[in-house]
Protein backbone atom coordinates (compact mmCIF):
# COMPACT_ATOMS: atom_id res chain seq x y z
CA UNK A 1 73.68 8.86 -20.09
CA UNK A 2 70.68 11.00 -19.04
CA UNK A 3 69.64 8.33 -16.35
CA UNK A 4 73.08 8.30 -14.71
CA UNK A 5 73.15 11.97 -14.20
CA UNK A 6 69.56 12.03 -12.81
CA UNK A 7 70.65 9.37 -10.40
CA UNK A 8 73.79 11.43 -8.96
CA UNK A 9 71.72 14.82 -9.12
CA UNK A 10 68.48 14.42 -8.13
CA UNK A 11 68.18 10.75 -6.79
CA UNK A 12 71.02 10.55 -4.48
CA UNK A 13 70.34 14.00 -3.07
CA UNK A 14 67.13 13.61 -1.92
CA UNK A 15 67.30 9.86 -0.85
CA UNK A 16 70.27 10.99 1.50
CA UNK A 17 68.46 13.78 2.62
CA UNK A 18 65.29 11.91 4.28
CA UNK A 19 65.07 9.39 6.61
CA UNK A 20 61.50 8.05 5.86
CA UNK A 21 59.46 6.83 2.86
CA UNK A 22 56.12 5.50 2.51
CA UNK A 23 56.33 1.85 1.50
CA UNK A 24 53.10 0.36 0.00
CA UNK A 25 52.99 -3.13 -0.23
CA UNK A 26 49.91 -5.46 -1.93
CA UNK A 27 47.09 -7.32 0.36
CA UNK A 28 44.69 -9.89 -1.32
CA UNK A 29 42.42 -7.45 -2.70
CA UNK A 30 44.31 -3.86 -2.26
CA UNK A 31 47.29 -2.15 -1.38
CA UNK A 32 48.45 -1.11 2.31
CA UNK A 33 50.84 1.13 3.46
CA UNK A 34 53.28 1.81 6.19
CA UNK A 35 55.77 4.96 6.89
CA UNK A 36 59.37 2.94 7.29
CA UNK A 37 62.67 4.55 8.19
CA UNK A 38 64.64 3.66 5.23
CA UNK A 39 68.61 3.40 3.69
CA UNK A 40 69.96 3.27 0.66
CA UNK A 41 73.08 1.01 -0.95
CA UNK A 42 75.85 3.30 -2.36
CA UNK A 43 75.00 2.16 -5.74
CA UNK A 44 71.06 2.78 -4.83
CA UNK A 45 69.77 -0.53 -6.10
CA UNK A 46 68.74 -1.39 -3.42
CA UNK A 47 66.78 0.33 -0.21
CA UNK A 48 66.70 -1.43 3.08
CA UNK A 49 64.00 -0.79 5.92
CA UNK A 50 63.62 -3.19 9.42
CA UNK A 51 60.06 -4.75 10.22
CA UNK A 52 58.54 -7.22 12.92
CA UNK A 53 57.74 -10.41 11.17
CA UNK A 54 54.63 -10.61 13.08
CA UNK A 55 53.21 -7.56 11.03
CA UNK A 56 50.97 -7.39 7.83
CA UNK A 57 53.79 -5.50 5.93
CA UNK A 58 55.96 -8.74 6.74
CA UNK A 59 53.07 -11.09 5.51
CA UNK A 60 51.96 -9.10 2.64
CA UNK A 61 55.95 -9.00 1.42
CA UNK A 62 56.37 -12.72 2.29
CA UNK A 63 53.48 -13.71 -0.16
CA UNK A 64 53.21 -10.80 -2.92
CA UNK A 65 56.95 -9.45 -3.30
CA UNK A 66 56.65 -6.95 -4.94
CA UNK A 67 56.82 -3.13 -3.31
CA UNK A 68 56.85 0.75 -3.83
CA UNK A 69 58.30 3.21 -1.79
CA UNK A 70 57.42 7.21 -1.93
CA UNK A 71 60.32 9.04 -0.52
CA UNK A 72 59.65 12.87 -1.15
CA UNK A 73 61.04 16.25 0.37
CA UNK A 74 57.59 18.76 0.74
CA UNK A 75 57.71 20.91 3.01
CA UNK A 76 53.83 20.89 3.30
CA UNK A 77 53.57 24.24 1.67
CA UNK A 78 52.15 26.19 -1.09
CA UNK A 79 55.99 26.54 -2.84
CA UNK A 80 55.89 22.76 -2.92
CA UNK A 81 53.54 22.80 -6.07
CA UNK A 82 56.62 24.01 -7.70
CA UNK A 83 59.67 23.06 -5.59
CA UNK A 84 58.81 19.24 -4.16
CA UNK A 85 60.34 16.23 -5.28
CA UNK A 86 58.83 13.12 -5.14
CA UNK A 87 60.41 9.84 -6.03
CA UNK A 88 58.69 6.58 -6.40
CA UNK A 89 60.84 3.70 -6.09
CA UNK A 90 59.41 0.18 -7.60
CA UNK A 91 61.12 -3.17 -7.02
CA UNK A 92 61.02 -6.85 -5.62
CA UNK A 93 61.29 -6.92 -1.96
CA UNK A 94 62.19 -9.85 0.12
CA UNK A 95 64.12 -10.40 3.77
CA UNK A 96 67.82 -10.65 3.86
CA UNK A 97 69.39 -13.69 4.17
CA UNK A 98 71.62 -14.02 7.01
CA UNK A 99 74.59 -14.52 4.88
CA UNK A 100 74.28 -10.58 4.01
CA UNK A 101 73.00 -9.62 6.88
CA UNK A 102 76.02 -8.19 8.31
CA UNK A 103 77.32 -5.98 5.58
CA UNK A 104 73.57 -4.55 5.39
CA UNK A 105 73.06 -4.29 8.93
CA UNK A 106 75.85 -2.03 8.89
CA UNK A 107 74.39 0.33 5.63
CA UNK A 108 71.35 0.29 7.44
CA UNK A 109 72.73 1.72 10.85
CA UNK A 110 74.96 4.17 9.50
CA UNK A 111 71.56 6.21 8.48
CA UNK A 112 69.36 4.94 11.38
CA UNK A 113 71.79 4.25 14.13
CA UNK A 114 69.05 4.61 16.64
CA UNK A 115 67.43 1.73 15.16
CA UNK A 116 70.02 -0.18 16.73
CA UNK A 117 68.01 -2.25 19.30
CA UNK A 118 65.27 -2.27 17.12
CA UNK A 119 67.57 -4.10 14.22
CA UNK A 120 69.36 -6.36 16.97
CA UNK A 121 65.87 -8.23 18.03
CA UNK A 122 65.82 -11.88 16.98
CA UNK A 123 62.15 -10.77 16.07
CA UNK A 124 62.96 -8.13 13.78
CA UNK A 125 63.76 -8.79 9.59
CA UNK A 126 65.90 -6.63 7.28
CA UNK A 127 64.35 -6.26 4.42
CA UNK A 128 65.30 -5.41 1.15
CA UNK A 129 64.45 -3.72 -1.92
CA UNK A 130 65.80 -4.67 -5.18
CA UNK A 131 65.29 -1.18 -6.78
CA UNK A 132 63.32 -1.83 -10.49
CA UNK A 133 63.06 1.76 -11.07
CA UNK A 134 62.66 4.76 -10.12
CA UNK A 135 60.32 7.57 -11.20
CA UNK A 136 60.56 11.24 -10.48
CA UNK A 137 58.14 14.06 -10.34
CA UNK A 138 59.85 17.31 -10.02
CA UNK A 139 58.01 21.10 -10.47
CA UNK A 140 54.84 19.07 -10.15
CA UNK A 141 54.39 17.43 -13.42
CA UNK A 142 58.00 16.72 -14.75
CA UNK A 143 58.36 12.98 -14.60
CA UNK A 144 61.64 11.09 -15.62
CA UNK A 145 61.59 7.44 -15.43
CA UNK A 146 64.57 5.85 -14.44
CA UNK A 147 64.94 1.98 -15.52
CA UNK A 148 68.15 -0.14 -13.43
CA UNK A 149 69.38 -2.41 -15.78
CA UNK A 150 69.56 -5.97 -14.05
């Protein structure tokens, strides 16, 4: 299957290789975004990322639940017109329930382990993405869509 092999070749790769992703989320009347250090599940459906819940990220998740993430490796060069990758991920985002908080706290810190402190604050939420799907641009115009089966 095409999608699988996109997934272990060029989706894996890069999300393992940054540490960041822009993560828009939807306001009443327009979108706002945030940079978020990010992780990804072993079977990359879903993408986790730690928030205050006194923040408009927070607020705009807990009413409008659905998200999109850019995660992308440019090197803020000319070559990139040719040689970046940019994926956008789309999915459902909500906060983890304590019940799988543990197991996810633990994916989480094993990419962002100084995030520790940050994760630990009664204040703090771990949020997760159910990954929808993902679409990639590679040698600037080469999209592949990538749908997750539910």
């Amino acid at each position: 299957m095409k999608n699988a092999v996109e997934l272990e070749t060029e989706v894996r790769p890069l999300l393992a290789s940054q540490k960041f992703a822009v993560l828009s989320t939807q306001e009443e009347h327009h979108p706002y975004v945030n940079l978020v250090a990010f992780a990804e599940t072993d079977d990359l459906r879903t993408i986790l990322f730690a928030t205050p819940r006194a923040t408009r990220k927070y607020r705009n998740i807990s009413s409008m639940s659905g998200a999109a993430l850019l995660v992308d490796n440019r090197s803020n060069e000319a070559a990139d017109i040719g040689e970046a990758m940019a994926l956008t991920i789309i999915g459902t985002a909500c906060e983890v329930t304590e019940s799988l908080r543990e197991p996810l706290d633990r994916v989480y810190l094993e990419k962002q382990p100084h995030m520790k402190e940050f994760l630990s604050s009664p204040s703090t939420a771990l949020i997760k993405v159910d990954v929808e799907s993902y679409i990639l641009v590679t040698r600037f115009q080469n999209v592949t869509i990538i749908e997750l089966e539910s």
